[in-house]
PDB file of N, CA and C in Angstrom:
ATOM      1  N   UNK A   1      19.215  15.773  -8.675  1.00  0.00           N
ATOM      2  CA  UNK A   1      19.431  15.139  -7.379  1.00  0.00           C
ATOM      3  C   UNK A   1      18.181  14.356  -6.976  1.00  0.00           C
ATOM      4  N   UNK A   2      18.539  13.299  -7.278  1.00  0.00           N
ATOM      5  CA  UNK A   2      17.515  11.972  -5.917  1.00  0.00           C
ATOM      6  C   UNK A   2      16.725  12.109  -5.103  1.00  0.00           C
ATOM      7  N   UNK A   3      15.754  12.694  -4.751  1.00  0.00           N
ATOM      8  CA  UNK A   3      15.131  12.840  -2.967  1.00  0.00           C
ATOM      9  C   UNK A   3      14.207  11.753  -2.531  1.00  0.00           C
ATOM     10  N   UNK A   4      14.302  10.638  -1.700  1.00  0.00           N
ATOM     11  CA  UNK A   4      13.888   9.608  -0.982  1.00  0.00           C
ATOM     12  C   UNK A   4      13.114  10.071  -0.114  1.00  0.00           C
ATOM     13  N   UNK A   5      11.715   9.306   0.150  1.00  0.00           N
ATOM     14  CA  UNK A   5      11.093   9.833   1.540  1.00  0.00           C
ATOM     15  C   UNK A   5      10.513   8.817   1.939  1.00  0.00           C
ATOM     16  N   UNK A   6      10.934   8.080   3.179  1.00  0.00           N
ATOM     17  CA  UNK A   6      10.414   7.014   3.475  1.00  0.00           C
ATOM     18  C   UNK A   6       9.605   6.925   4.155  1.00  0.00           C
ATOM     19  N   UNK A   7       8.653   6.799   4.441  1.00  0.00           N
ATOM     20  CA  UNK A   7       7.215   6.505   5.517  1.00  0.00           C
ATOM     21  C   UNK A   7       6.802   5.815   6.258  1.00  0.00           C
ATOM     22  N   UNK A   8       6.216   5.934   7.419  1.00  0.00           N
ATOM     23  CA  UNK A   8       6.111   4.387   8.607  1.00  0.00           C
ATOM     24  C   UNK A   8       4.776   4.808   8.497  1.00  0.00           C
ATOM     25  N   UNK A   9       3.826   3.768   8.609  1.00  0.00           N
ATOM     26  CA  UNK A   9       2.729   3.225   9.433  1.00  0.00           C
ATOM     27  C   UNK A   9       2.846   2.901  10.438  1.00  0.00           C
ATOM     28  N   UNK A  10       3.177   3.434  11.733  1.00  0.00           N
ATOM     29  CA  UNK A  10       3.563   3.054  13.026  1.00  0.00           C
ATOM     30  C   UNK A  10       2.383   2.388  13.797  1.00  0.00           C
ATOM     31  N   UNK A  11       1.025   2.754  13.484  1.00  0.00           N
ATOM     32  CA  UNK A  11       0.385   1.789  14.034  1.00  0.00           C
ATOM     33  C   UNK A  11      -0.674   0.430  13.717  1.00  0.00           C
ATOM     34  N   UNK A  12       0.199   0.498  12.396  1.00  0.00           N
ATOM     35  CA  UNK A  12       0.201  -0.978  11.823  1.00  0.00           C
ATOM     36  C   UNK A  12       1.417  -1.737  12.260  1.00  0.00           C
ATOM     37  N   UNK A  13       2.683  -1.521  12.557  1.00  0.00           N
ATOM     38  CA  UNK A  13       3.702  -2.046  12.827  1.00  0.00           C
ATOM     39  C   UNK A  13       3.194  -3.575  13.943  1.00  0.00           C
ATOM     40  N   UNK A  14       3.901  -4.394  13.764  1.00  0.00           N
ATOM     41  CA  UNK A  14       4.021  -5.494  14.696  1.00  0.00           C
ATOM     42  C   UNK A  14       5.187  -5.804  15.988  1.00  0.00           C
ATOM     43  N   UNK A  15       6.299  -4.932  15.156  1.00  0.00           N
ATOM     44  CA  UNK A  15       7.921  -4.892  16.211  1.00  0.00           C
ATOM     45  C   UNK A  15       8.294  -6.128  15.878  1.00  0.00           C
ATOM     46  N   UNK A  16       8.519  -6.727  14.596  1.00  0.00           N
ATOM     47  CA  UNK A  16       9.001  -7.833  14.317  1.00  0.00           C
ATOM     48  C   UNK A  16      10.647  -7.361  14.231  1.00  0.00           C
ATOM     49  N   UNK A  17      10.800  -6.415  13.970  1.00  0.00           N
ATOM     50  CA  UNK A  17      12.555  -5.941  13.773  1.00  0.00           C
ATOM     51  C   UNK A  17      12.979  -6.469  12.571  1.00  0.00           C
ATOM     52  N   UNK A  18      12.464  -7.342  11.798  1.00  0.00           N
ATOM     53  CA  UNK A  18      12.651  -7.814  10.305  1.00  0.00           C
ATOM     54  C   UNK A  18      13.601  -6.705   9.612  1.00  0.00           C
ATOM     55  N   UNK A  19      12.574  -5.151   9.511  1.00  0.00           N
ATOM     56  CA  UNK A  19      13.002  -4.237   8.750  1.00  0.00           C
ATOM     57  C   UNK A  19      14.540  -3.680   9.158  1.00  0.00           C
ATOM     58  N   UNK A  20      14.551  -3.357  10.446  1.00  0.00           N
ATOM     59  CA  UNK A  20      15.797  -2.944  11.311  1.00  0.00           C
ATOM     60  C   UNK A  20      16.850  -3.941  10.870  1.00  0.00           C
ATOM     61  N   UNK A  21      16.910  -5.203  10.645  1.00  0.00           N
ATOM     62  CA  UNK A  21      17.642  -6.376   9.942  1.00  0.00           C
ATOM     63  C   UNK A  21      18.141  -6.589   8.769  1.00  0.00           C
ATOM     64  N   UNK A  22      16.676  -6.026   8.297  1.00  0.00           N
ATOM     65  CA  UNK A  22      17.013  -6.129   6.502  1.00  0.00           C
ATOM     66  C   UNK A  22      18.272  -4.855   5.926  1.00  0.00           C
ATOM     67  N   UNK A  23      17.847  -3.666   6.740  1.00  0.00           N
ATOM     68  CA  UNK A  23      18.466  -2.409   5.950  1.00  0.00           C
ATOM     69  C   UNK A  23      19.868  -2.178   6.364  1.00  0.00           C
ATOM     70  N   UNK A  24      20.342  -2.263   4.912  1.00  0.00           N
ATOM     71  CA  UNK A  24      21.565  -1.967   4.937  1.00  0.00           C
ATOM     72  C   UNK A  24      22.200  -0.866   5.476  1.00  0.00           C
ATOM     73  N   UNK A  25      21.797   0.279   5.275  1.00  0.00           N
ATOM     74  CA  UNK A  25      22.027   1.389   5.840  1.00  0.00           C
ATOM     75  C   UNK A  25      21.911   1.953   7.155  1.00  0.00           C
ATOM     76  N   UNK A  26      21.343   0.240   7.927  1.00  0.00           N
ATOM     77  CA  UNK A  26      21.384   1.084   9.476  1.00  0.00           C
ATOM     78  C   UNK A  26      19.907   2.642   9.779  1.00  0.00           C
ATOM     79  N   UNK A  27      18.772   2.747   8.732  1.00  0.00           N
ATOM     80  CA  UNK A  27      18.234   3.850   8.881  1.00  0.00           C
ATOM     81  C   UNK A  27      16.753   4.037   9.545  1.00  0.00           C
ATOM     82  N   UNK A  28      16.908   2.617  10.085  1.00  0.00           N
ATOM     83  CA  UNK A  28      16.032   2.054  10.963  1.00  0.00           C
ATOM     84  C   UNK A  28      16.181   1.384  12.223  1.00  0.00           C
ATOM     85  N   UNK A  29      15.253   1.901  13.787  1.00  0.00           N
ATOM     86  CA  UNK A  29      15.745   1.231  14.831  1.00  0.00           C
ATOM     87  C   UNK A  29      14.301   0.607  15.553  1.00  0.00           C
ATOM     88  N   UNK A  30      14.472  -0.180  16.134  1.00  0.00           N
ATOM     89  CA  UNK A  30      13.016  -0.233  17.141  1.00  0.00           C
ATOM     90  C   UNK A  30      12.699   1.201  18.475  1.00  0.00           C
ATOM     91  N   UNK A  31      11.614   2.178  17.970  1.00  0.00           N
ATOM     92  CA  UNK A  31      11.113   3.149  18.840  1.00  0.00           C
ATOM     93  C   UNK A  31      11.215   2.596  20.255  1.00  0.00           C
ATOM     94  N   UNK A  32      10.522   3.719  21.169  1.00  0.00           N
ATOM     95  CA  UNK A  32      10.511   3.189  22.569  1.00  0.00           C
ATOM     96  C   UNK A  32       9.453   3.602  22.903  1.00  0.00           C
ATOM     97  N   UNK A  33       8.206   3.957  21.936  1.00  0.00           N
ATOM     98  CA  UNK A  33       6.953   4.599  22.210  1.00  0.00           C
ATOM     99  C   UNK A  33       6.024   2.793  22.146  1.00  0.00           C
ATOM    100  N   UNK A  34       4.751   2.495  22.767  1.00  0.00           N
ATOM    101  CA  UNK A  34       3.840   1.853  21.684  1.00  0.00           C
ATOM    102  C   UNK A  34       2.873   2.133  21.563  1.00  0.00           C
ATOM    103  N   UNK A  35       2.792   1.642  20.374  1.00  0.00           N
ATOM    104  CA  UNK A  35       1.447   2.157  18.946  1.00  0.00           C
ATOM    105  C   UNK A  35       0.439   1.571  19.390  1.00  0.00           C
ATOM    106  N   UNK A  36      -0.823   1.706  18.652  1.00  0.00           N
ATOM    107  CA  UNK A  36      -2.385   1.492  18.843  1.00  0.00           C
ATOM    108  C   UNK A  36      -2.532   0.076  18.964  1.00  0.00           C
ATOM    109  N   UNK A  37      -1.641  -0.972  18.555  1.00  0.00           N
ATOM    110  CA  UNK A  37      -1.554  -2.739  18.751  1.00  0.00           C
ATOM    111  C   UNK A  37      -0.652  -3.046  19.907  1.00  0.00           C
ATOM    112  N   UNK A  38      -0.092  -1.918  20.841  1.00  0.00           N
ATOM    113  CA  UNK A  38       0.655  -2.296  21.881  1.00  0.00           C
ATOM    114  C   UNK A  38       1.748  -3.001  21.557  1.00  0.00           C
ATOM    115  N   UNK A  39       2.219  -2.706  20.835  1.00  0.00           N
ATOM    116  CA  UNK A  39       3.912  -3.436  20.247  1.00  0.00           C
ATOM    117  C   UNK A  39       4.777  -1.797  19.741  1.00  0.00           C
ATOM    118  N   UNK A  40       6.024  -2.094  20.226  1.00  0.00           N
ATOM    119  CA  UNK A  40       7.138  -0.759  20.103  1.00  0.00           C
ATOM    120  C   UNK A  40       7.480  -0.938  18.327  1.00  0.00           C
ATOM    121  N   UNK A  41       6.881   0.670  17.868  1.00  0.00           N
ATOM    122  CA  UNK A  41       7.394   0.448  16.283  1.00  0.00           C
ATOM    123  C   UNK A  41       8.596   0.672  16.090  1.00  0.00           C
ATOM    124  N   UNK A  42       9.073   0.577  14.533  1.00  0.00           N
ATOM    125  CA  UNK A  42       9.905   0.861  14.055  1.00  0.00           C
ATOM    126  C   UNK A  42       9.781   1.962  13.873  1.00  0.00           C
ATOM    127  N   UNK A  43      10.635   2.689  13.764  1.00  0.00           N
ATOM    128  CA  UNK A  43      10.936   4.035  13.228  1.00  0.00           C
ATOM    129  C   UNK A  43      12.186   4.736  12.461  1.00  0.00           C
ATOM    130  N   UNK A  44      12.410   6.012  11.896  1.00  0.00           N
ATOM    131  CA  UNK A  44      13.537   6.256  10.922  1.00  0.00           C
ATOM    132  C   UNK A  44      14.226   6.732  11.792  1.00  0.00           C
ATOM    133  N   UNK A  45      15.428   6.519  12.159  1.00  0.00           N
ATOM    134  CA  UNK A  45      16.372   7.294  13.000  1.00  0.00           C
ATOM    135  C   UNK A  45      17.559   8.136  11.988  1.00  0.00           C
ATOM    136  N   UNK A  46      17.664   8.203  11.279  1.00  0.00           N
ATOM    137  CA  UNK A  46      18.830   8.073   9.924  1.00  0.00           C
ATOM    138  C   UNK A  46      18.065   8.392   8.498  1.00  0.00           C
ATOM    139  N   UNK A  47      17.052   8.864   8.540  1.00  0.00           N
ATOM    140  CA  UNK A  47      16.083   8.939   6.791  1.00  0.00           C
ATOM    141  C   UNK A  47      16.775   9.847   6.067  1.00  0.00           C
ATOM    142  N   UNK A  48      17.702  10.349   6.023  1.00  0.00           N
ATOM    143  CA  UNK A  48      19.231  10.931   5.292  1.00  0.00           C
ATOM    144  C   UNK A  48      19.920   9.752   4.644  1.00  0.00           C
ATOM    145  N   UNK A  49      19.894   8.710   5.295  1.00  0.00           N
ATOM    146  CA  UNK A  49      20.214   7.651   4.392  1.00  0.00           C
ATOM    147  C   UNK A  49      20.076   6.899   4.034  1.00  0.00           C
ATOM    148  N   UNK A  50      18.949   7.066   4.064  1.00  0.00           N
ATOM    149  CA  UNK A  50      18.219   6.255   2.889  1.00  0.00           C
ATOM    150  C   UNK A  50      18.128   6.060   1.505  1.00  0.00           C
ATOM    151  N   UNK A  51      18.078   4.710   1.137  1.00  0.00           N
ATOM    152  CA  UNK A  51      18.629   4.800  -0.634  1.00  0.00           C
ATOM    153  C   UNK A  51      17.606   4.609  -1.089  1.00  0.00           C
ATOM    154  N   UNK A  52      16.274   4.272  -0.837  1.00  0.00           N
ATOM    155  CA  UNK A  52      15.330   3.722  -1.818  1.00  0.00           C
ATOM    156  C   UNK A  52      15.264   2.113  -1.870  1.00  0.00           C
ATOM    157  N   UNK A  53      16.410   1.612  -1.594  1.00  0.00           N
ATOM    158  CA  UNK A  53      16.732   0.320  -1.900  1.00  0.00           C
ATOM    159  C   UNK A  53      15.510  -0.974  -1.522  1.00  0.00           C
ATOM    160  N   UNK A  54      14.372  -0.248  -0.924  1.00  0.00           N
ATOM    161  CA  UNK A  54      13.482  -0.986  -0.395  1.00  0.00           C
ATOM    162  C   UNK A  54      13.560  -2.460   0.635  1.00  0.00           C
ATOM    163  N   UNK A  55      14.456  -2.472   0.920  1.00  0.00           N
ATOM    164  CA  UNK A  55      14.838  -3.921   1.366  1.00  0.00           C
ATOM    165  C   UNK A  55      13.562  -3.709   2.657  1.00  0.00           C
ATOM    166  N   UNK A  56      13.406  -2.897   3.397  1.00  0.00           N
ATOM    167  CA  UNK A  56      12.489  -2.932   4.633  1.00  0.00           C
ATOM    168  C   UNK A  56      11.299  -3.243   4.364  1.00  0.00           C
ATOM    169  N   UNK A  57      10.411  -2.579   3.034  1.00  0.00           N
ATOM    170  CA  UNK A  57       9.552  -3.229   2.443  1.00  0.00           C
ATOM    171  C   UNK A  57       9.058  -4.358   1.843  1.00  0.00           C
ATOM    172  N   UNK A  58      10.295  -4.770   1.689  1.00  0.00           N
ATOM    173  CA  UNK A  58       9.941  -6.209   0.759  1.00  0.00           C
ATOM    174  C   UNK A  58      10.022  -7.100   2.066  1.00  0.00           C
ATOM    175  N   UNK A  59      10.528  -7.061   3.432  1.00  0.00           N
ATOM    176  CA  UNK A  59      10.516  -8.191   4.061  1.00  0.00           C
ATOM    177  C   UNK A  59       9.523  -7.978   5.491  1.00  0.00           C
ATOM    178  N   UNK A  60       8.926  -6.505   5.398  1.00  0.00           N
ATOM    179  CA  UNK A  60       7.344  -6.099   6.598  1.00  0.00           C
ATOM    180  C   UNK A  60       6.481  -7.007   6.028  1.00  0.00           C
ATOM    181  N   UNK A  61       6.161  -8.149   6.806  1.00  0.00           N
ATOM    182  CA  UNK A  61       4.960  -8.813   6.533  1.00  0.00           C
ATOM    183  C   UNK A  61       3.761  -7.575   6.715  1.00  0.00           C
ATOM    184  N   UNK A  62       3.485  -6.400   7.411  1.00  0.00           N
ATOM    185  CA  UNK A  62       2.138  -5.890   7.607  1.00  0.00           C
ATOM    186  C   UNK A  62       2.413  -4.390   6.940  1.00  0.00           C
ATOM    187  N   UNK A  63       3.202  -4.178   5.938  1.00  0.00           N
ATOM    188  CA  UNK A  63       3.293  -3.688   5.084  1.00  0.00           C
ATOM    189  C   UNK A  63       3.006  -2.056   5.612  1.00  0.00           C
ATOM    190  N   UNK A  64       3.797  -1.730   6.660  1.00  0.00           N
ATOM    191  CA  UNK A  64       3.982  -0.488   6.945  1.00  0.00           C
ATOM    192  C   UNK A  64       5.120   0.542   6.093  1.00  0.00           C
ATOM    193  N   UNK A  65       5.537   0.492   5.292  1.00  0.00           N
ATOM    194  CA  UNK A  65       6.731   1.270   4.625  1.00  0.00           C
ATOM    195  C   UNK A  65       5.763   1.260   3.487  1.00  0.00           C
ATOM    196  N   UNK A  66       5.932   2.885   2.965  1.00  0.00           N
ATOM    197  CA  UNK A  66       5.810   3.404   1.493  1.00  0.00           C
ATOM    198  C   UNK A  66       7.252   4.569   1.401  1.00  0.00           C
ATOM    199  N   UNK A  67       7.369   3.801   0.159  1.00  0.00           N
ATOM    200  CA  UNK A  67       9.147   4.784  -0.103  1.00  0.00           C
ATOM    201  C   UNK A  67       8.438   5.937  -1.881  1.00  0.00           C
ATOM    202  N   UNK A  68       9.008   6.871  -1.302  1.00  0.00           N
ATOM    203  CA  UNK A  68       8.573   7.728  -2.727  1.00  0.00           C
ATOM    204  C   UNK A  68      10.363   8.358  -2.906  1.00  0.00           C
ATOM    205  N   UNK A  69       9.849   8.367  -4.348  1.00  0.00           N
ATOM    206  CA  UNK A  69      11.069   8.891  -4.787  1.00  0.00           C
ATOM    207  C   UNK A  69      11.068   9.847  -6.081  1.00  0.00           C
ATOM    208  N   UNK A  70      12.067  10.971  -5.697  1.00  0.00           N
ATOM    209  CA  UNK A  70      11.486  12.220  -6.972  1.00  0.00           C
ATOM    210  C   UNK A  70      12.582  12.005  -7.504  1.00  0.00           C
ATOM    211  N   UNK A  71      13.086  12.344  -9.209  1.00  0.00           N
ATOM    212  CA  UNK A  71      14.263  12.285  -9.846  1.00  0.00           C
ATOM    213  C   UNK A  71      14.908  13.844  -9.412  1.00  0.00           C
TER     214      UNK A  71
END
């Protein structure tokens, strides 16, 4: 079995919502806290479904997402 674990840098985040856009799975929303740059992060609301698929990573310009994955 698969196990995904996806990770935020929340106070690197910008609140561009890019990632919330990109993912298919809906497993990302914009927080209602803000971070150390005064912008509301992203965060995992849903990290159960998460596939790995990286799409949130490839399109964070400030490169807050690290995805690990165990076989």
């Amino acid at each position: 079995m698969r196990t995904i674990l996806l990770e935020l840098n929340k106070d690197r985040c910008k609140g561009c919502e890019l990632c919330t856009e990109a993912c298919p799975r809906e497993v990302l929303a914009m927080g209602s806290q803000i971070n150390a740059l005064g912008y509301r992060a992203a965060e995992a609301i849903a990290p159960q479904k998460c596939t790995g698929c990286r799409a949130c990573a490839l399109v964070c310009p400030e490169v807050v997402f690290t995805i690990y994955q165990t076989a």
